[in-house]
N, C-alpha and C. Protein backbone atom coordinates (compact mmCIF):
# COMPACT_ATOMS: atom_id res chain seq x y z
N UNK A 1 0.83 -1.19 0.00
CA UNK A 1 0.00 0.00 0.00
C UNK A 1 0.87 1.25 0.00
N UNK A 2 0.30 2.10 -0.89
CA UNK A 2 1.28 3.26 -0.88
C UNK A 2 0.92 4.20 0.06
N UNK A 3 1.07 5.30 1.18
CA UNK A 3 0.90 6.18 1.65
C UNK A 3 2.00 7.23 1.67
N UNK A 4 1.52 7.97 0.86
CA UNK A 4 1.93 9.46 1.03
C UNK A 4 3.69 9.40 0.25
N UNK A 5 5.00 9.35 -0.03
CA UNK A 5 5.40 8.98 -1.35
C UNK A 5 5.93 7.73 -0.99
N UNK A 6 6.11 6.70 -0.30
CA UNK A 6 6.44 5.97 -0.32
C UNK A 6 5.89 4.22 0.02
N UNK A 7 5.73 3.23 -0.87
CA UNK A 7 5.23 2.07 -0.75
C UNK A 7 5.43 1.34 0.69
N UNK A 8 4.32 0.71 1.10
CA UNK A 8 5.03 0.10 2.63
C UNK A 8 5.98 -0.86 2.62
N UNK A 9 5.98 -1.54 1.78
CA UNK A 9 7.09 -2.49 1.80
C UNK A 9 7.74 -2.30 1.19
N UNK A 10 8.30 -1.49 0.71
CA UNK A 10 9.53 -0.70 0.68
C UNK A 10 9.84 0.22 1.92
N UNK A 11 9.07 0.47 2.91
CA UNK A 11 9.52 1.43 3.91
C UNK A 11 9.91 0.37 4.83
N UNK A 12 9.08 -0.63 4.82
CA UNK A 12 9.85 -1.79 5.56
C UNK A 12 11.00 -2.34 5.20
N UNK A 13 11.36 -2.58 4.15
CA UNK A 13 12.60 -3.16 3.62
C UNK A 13 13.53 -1.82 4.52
N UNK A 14 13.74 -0.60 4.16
CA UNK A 14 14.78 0.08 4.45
C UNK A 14 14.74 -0.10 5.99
N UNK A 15 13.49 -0.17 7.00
CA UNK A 15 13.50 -0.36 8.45
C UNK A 15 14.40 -1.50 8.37
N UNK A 16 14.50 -2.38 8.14
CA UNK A 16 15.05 -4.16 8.27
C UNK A 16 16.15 -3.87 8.03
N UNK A 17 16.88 -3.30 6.97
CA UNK A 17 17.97 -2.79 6.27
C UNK A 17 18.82 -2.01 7.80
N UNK A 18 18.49 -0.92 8.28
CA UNK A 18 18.91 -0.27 9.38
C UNK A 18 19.12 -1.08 10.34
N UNK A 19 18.03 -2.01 11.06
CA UNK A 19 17.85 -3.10 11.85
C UNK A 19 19.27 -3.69 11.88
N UNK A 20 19.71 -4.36 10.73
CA UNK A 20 20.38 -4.84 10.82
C UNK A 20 21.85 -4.76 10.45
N UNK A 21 21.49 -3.18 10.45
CA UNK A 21 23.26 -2.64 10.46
C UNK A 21 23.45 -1.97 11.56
N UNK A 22 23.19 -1.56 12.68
CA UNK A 22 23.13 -1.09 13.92
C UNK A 22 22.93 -2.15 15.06
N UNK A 23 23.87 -1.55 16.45
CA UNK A 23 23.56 -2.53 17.28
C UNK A 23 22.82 -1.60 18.35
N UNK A 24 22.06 -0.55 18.35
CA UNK A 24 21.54 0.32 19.12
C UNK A 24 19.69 -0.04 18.70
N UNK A 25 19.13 -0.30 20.00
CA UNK A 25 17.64 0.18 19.71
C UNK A 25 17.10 0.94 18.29
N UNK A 26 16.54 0.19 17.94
CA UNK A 26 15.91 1.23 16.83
C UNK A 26 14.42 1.61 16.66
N UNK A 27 13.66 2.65 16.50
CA UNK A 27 12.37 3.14 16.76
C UNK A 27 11.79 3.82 14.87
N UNK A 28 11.16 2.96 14.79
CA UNK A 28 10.46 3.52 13.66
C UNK A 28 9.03 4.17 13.38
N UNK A 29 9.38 4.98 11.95
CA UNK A 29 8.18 6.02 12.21
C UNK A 29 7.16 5.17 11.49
N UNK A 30 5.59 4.93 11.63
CA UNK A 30 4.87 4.49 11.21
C UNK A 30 4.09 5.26 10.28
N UNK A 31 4.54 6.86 10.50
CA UNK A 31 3.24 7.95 10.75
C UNK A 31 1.59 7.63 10.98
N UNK A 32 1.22 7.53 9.96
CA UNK A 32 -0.46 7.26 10.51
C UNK A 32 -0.77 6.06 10.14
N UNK A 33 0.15 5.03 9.94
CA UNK A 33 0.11 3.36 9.82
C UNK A 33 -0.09 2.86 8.45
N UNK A 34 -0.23 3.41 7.73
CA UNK A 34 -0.16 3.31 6.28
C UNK A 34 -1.04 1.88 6.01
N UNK A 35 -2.49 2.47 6.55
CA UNK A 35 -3.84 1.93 6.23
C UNK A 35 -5.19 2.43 7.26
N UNK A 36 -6.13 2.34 6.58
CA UNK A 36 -7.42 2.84 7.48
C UNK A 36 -8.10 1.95 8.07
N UNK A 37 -8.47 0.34 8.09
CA UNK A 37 -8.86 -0.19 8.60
C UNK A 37 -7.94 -1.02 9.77
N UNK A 38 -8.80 -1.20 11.06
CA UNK A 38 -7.85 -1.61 12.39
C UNK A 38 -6.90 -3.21 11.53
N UNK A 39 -7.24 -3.91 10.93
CA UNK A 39 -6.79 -5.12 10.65
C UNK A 39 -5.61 -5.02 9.89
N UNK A 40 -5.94 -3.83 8.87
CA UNK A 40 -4.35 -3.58 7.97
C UNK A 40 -3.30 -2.65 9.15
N UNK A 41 -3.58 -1.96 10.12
CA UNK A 41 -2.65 -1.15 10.80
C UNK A 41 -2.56 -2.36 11.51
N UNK A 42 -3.01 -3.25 12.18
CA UNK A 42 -2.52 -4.42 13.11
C UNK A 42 -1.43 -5.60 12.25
N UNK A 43 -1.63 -5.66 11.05
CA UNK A 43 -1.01 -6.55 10.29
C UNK A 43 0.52 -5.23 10.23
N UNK A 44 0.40 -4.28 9.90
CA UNK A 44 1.66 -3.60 9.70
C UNK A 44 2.40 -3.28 10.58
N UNK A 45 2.05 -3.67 11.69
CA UNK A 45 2.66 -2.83 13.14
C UNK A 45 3.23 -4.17 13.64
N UNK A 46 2.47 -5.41 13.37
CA UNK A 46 3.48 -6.59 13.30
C UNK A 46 4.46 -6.97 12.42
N UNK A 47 4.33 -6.73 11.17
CA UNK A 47 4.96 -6.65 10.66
C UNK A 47 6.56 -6.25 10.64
N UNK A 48 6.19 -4.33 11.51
CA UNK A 48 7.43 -3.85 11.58
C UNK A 48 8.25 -4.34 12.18
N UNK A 49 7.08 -5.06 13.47
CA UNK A 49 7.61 -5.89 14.84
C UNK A 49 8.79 -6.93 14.60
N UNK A 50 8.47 -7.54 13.78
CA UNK A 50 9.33 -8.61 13.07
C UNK A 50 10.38 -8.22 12.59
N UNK A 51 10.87 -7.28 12.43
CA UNK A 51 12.05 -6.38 11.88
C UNK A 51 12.65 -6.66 13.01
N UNK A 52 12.82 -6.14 14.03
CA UNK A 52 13.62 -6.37 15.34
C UNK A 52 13.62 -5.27 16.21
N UNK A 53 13.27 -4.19 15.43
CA UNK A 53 12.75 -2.90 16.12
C UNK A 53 12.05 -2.78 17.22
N UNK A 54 12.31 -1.97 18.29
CA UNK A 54 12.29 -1.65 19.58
C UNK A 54 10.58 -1.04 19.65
N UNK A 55 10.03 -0.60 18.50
CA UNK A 55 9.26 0.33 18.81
C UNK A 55 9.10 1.06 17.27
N UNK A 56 7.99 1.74 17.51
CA UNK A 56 7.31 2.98 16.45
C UNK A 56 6.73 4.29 17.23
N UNK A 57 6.78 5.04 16.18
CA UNK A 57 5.91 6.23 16.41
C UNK A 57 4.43 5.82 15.34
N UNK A 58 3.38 6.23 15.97
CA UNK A 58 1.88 6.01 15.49
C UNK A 58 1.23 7.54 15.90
N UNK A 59 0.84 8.03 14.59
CA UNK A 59 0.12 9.71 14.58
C UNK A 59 -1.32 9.36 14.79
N UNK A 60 -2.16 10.18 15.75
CA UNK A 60 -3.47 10.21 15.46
C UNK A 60 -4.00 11.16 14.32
N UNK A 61 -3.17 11.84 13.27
CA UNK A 61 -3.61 12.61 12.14
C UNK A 61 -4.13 11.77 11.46
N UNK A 62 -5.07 12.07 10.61
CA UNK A 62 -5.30 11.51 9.16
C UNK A 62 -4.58 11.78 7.95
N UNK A 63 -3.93 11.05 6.81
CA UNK A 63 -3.57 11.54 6.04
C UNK A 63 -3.74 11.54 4.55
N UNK A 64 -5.06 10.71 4.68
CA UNK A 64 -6.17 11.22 3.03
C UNK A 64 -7.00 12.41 3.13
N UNK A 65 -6.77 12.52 4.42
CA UNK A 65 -8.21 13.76 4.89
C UNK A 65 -7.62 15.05 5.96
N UNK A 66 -8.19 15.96 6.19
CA UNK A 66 -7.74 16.80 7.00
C UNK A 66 -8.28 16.50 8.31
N UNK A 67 -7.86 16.78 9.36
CA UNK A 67 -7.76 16.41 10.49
C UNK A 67 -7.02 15.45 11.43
N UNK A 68 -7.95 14.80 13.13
CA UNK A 68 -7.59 13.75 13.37
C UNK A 68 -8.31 12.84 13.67
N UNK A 69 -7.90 11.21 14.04
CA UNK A 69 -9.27 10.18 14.26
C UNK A 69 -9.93 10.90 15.61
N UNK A 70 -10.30 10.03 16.01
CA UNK A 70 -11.25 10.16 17.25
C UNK A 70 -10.44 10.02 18.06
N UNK A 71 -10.48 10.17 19.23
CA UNK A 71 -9.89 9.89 20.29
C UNK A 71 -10.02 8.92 20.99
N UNK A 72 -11.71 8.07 20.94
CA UNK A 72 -11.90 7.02 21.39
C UNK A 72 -11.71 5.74 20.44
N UNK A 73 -11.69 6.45 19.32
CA UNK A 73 -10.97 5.50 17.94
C UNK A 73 -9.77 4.89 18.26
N UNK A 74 -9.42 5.93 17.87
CA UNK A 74 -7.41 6.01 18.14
C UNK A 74 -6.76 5.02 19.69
N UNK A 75 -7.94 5.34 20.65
CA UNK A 75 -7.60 4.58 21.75
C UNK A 75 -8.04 3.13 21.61
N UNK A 76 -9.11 2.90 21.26
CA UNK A 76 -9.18 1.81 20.80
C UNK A 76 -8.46 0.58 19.36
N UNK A 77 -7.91 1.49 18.66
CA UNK A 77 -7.28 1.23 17.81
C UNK A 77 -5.86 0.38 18.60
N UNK A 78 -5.38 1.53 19.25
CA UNK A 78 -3.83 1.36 19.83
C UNK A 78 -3.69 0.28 21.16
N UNK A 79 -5.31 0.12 21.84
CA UNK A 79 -5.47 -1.07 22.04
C UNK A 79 -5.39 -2.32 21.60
N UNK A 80 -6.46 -2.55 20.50
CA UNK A 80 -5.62 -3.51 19.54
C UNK A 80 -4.68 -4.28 19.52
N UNK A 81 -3.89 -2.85 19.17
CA UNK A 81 -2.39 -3.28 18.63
C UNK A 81 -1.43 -3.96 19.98
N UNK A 82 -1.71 -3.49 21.15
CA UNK A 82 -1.43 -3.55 22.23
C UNK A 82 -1.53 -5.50 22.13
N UNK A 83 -2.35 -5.61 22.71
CA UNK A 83 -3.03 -7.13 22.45
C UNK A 83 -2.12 -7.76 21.39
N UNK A 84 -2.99 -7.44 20.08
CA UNK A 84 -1.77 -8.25 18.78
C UNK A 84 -0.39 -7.96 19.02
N UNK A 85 0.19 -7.31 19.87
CA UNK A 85 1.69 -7.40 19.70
C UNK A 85 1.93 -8.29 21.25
N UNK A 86 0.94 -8.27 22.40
CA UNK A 86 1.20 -9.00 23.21
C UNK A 86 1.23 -10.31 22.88
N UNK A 87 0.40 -10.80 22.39
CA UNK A 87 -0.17 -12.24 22.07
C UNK A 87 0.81 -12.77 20.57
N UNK A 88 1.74 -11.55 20.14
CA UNK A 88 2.55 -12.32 19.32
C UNK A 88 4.07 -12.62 19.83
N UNK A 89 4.38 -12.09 20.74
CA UNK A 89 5.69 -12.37 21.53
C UNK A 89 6.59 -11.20 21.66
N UNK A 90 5.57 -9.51 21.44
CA UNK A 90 6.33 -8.45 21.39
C UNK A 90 5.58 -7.42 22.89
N UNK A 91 5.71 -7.74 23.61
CA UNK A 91 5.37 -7.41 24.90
C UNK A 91 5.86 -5.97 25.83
N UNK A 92 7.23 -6.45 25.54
CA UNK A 92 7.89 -5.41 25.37
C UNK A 92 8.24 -3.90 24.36
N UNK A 93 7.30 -4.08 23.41
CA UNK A 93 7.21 -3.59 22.38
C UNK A 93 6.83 -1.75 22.83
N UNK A 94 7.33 -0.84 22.14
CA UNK A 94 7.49 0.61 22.25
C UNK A 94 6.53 0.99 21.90
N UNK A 95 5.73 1.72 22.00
CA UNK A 95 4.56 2.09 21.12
C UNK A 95 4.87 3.82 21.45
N UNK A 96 5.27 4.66 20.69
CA UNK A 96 4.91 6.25 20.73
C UNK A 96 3.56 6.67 20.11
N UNK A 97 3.34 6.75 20.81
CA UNK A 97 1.88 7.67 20.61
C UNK A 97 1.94 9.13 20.26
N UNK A 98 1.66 9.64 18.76
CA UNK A 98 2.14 11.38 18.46
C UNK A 98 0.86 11.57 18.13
N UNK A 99 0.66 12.97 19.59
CA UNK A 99 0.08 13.47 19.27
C UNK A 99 -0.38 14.98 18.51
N UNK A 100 -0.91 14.97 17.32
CA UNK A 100 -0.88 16.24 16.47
C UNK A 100 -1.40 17.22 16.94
N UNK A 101 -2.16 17.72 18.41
CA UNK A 101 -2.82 18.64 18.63
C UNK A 101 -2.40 20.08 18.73
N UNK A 102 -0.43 20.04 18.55
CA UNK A 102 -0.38 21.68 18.24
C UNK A 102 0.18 22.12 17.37
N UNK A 103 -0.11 21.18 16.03
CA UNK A 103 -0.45 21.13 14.61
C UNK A 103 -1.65 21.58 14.20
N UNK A 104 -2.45 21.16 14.95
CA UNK A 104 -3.63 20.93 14.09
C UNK A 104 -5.00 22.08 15.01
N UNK A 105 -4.82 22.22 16.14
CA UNK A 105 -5.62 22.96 17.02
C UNK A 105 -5.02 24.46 17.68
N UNK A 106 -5.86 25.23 17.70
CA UNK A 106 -5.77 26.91 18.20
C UNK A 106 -5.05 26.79 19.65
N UNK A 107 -6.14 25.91 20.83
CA UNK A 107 -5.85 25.73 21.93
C UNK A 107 -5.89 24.30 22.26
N UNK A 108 -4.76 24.12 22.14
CA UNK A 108 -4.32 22.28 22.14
C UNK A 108 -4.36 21.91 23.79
N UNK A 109 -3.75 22.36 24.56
CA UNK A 109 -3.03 22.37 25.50
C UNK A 109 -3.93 20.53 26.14
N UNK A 110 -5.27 21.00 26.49
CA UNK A 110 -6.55 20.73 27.14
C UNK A 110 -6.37 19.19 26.64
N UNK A 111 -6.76 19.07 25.14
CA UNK A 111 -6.92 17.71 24.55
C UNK A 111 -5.70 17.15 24.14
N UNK A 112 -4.57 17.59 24.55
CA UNK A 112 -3.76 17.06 24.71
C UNK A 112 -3.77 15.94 25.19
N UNK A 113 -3.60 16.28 26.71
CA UNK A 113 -3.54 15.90 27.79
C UNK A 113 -5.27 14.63 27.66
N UNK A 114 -5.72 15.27 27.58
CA UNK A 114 -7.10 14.31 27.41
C UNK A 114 -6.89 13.12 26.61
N UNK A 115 -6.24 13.26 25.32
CA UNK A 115 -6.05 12.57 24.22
C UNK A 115 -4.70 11.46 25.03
N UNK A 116 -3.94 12.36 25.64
CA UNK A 116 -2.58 11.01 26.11
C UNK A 116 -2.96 10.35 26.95
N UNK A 117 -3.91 10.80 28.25
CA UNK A 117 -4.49 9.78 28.69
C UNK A 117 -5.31 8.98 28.13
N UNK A 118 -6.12 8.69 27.85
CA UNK A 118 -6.72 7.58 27.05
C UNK A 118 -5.79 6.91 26.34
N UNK A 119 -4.87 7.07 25.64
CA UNK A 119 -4.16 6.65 24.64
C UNK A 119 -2.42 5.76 25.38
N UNK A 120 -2.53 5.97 26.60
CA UNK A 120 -1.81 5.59 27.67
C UNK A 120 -2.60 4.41 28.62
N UNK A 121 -3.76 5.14 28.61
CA UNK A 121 -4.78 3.98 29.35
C UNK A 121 -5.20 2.69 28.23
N UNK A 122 -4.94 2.84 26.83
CA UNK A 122 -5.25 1.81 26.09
C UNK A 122 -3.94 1.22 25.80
N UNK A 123 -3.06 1.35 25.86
CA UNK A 123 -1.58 0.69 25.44
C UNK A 123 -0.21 1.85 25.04
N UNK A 124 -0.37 2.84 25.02
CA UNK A 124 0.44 3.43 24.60
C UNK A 124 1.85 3.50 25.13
N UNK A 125 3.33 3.22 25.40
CA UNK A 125 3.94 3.56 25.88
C UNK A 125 4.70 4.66 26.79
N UNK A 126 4.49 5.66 25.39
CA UNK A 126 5.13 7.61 25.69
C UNK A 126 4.39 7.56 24.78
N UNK A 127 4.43 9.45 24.92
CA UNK A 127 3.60 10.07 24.13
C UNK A 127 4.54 11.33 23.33
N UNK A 128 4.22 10.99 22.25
CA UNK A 128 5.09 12.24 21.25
C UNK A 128 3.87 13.32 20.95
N UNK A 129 4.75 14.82 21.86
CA UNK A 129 3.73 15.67 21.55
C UNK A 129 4.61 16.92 20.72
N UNK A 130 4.50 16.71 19.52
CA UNK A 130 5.45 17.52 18.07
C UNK A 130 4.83 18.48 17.95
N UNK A 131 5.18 20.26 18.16
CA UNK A 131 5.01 21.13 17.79
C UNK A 131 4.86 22.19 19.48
N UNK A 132 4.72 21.37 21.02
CA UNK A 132 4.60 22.14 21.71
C UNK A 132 6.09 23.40 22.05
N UNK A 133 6.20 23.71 22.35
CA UNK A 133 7.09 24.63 22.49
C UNK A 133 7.30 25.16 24.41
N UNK A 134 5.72 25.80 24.57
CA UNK A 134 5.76 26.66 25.93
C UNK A 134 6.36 26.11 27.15
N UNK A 135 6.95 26.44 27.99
CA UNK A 135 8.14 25.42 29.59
C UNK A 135 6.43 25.27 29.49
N UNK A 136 5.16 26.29 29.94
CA UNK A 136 4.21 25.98 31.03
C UNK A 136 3.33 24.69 30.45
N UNK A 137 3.47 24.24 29.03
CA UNK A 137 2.65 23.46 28.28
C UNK A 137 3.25 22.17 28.53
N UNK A 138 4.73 22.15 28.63
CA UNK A 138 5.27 20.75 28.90
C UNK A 138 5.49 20.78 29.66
N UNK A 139 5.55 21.23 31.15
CA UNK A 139 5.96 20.73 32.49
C UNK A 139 4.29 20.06 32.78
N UNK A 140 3.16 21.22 31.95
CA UNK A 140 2.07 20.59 32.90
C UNK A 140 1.61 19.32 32.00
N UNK A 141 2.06 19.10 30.98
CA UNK A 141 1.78 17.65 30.17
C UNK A 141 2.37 16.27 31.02
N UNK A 142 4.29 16.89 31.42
CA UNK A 142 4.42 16.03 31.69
C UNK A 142 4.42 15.65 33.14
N UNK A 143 3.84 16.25 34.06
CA UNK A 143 2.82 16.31 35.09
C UNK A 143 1.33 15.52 34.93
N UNK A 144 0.94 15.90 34.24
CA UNK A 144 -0.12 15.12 33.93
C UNK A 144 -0.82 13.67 32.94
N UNK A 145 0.68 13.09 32.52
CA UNK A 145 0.53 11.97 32.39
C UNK A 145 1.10 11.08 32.86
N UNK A 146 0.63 10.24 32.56
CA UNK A 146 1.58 8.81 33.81
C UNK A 146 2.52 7.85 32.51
N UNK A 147 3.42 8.58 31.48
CA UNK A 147 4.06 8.40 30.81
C UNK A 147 4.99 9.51 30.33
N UNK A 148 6.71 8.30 29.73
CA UNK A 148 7.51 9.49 29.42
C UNK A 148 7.20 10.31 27.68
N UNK A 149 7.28 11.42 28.38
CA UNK A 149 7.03 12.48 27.28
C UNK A 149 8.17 12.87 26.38
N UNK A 150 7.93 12.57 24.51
CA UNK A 150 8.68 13.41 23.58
C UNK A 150 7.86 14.44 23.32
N UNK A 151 9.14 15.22 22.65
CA UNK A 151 8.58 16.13 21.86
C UNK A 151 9.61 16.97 20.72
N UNK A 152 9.49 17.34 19.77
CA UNK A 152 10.29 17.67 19.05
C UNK A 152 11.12 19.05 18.96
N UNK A 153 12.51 18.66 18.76
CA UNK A 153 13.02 20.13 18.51
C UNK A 153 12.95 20.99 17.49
N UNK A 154 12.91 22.14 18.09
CA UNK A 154 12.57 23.55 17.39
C UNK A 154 13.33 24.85 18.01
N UNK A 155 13.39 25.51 17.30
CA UNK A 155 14.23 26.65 17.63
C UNK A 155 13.97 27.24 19.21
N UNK A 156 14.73 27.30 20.21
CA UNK A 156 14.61 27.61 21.29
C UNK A 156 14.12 26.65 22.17
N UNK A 157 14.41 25.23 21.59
CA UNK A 157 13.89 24.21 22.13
C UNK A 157 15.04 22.88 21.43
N UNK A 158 15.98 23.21 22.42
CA UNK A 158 16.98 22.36 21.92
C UNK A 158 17.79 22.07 22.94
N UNK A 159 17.78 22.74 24.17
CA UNK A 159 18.34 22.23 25.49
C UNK A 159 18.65 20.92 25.79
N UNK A 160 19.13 19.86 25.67
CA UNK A 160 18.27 18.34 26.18
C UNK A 160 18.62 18.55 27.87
N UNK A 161 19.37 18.68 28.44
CA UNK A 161 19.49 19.17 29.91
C UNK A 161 18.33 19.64 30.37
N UNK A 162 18.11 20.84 30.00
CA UNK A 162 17.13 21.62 30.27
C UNK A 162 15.77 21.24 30.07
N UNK A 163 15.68 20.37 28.70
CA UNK A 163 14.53 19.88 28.99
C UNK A 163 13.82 18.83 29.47
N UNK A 164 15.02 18.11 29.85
CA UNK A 164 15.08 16.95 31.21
C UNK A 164 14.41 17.59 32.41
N UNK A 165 14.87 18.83 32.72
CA UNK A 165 14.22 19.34 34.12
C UNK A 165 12.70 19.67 34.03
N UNK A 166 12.06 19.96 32.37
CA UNK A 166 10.66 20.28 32.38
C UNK A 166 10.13 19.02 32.51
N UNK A 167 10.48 17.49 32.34
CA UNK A 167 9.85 16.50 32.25
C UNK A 167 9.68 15.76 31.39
N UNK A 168 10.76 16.13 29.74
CA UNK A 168 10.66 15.21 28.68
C UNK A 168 11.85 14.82 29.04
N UNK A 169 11.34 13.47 28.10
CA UNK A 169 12.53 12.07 28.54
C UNK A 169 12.84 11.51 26.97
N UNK A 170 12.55 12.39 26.06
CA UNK A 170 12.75 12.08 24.45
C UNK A 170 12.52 12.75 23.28
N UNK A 171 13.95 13.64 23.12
CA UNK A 171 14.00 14.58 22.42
C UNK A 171 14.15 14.58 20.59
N UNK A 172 12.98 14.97 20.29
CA UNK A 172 13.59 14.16 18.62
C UNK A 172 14.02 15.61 17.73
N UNK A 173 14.54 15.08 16.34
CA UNK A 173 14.89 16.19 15.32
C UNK A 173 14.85 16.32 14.04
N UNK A 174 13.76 14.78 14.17
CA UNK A 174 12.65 14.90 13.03
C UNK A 174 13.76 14.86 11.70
N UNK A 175 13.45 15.54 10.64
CA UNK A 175 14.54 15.70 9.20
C UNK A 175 14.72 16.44 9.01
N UNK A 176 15.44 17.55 10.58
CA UNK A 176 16.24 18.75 10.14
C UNK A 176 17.67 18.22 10.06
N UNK A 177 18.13 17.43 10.27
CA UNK A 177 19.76 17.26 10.30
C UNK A 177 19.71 16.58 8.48
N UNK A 178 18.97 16.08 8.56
CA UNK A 178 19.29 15.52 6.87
C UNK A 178 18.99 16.56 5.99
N UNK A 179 17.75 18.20 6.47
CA UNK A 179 17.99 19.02 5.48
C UNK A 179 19.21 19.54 5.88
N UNK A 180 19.87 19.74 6.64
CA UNK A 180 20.60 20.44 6.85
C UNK A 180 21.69 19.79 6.14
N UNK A 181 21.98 18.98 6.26
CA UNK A 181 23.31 18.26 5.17
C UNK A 181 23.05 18.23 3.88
N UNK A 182 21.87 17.92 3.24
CA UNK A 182 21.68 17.80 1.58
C UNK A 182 21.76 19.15 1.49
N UNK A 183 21.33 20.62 2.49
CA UNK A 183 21.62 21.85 1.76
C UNK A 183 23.06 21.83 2.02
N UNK A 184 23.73 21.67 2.78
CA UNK A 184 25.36 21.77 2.74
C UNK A 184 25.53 21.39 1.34
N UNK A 185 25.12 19.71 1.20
CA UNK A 185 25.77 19.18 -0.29
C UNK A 185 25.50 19.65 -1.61
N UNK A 186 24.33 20.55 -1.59
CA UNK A 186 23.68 21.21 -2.49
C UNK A 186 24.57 22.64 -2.49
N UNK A 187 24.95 23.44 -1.44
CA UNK A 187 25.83 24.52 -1.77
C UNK A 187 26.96 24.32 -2.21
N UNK A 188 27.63 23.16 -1.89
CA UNK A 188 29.05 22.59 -2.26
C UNK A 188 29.14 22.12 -3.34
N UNK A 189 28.13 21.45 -3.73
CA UNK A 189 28.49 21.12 -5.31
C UNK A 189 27.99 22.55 -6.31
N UNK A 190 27.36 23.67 -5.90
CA UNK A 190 27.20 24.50 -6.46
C UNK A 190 28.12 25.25 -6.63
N UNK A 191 29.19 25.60 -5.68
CA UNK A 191 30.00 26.35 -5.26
C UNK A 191 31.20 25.36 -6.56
N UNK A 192 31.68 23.94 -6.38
CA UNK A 192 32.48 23.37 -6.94
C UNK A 192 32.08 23.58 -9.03
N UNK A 193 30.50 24.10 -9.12
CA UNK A 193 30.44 23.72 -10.25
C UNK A 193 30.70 25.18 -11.07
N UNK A 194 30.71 26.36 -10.02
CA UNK A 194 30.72 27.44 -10.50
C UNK A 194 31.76 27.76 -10.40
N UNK A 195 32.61 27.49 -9.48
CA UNK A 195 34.40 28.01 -9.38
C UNK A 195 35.03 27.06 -10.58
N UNK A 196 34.87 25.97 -10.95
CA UNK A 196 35.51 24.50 -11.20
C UNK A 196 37.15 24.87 -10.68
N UNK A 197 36.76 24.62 -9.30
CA UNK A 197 37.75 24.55 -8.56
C UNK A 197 37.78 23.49 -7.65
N UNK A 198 38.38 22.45 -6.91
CA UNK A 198 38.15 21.71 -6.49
C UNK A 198 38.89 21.46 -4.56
N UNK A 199 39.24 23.10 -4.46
CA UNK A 199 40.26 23.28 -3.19
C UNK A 199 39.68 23.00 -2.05
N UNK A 200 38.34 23.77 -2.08
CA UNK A 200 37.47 23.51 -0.88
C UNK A 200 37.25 22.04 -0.41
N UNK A 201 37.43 20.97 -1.39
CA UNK A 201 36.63 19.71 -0.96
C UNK A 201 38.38 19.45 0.54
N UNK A 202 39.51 20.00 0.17
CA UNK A 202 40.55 19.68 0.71
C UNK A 202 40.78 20.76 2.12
N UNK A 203 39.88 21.58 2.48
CA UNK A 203 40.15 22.62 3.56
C UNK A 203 39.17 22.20 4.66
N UNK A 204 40.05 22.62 6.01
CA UNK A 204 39.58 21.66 6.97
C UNK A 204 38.39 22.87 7.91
């Protein structure tokens, strides 16, 4: 099944591929499970399982449609999966739970928090909450769930010390380090094609 540009089994092949060139935990992104019915996201989430992978991230966004599932969906969904990964021998299994609410909502703060509990009370491991920013939004998130909290970096939000003391325990950086290198490699070969000089590739 294709979602969004890339085929799933091909996104699995490259997970398996990593798997097995690393000896560190590895956590893969599912985004929104790349299917709409509970039976194809339960078949794919085992699937990944079988890779050897520690864990996924799972979005409550939609991504044929605008918005997000339900909340009692989504919790029930991630239940599910909970179960099918118990009852297949992955018990231990990671489950991140991302939630889109300060993406997608004016005043997130509220259903946040509403949304991680439930979604904690049905199986969730941690909860990835991508886009908060405010100290007062993540100390009281991670106060108010009974799980460890990600959340993603962003400008003025890059401390990891610091943001150990607000209460996250998992700091991500998403695909700014890979833009950040293809624009390096993109100025450098620009720079090499317009000088045709080749000194820079040799300066430290």
């Amino acid at each position: 099944m294709r979602w969004g540009n890339i085929d799933f089994d091909l996104h699995l092949a490259v997970i398996k591929r990593i798997v097995e060139q690393v000896s560190i935990p590895v956590s893969a992104d599912l985004e929104s499970s790349y299917g709409e019915d509970a039976a194809t996201i339960i078949e794919h989430v085992l699937r990944t399982a079988e890779t050897g992978v520690a864990g996924i991230n799972l979005e409550d966004s939609l991504k044929r449609s605008t918005g997000m599932r339900d909340i009692a969906q989504h919790g029930e969904l991630l239940g599910q999966i909970r179960t099918a990964l118990d009852h297949n021998g992955f018990a231990d299994f990671y489950i991140n739970a991302r939630i889109d609410t300060y993406f997608q909502k004016e005043a997130p703060l509220q259903e946040t928090i509403e949304r991680a509990k439930v979604y904690v009370e049905c199986g969730a491991s941690g909860i990835f909450v991508p886009g908060v920013k405010q100290e007062t939004d993540i100390r009281t998130i991670a106060a108010q769930v009974a799980a460890p909290l990600n959340v993603l970096s962003l400008p003025g939000l890059t401390d990891g010390k610091l943001l150990g003391e607000w209460g996250i325990k998992r700091l991500s950086f998403g695909n700014f380090l890979y833009d950040k290198t293809v624009a390096f490699l993109e100025s450098s070969a620009g720079q090499l094609y317009q000088s045709t000089d080749t000194s820079s590739l040799f300066q430290s």
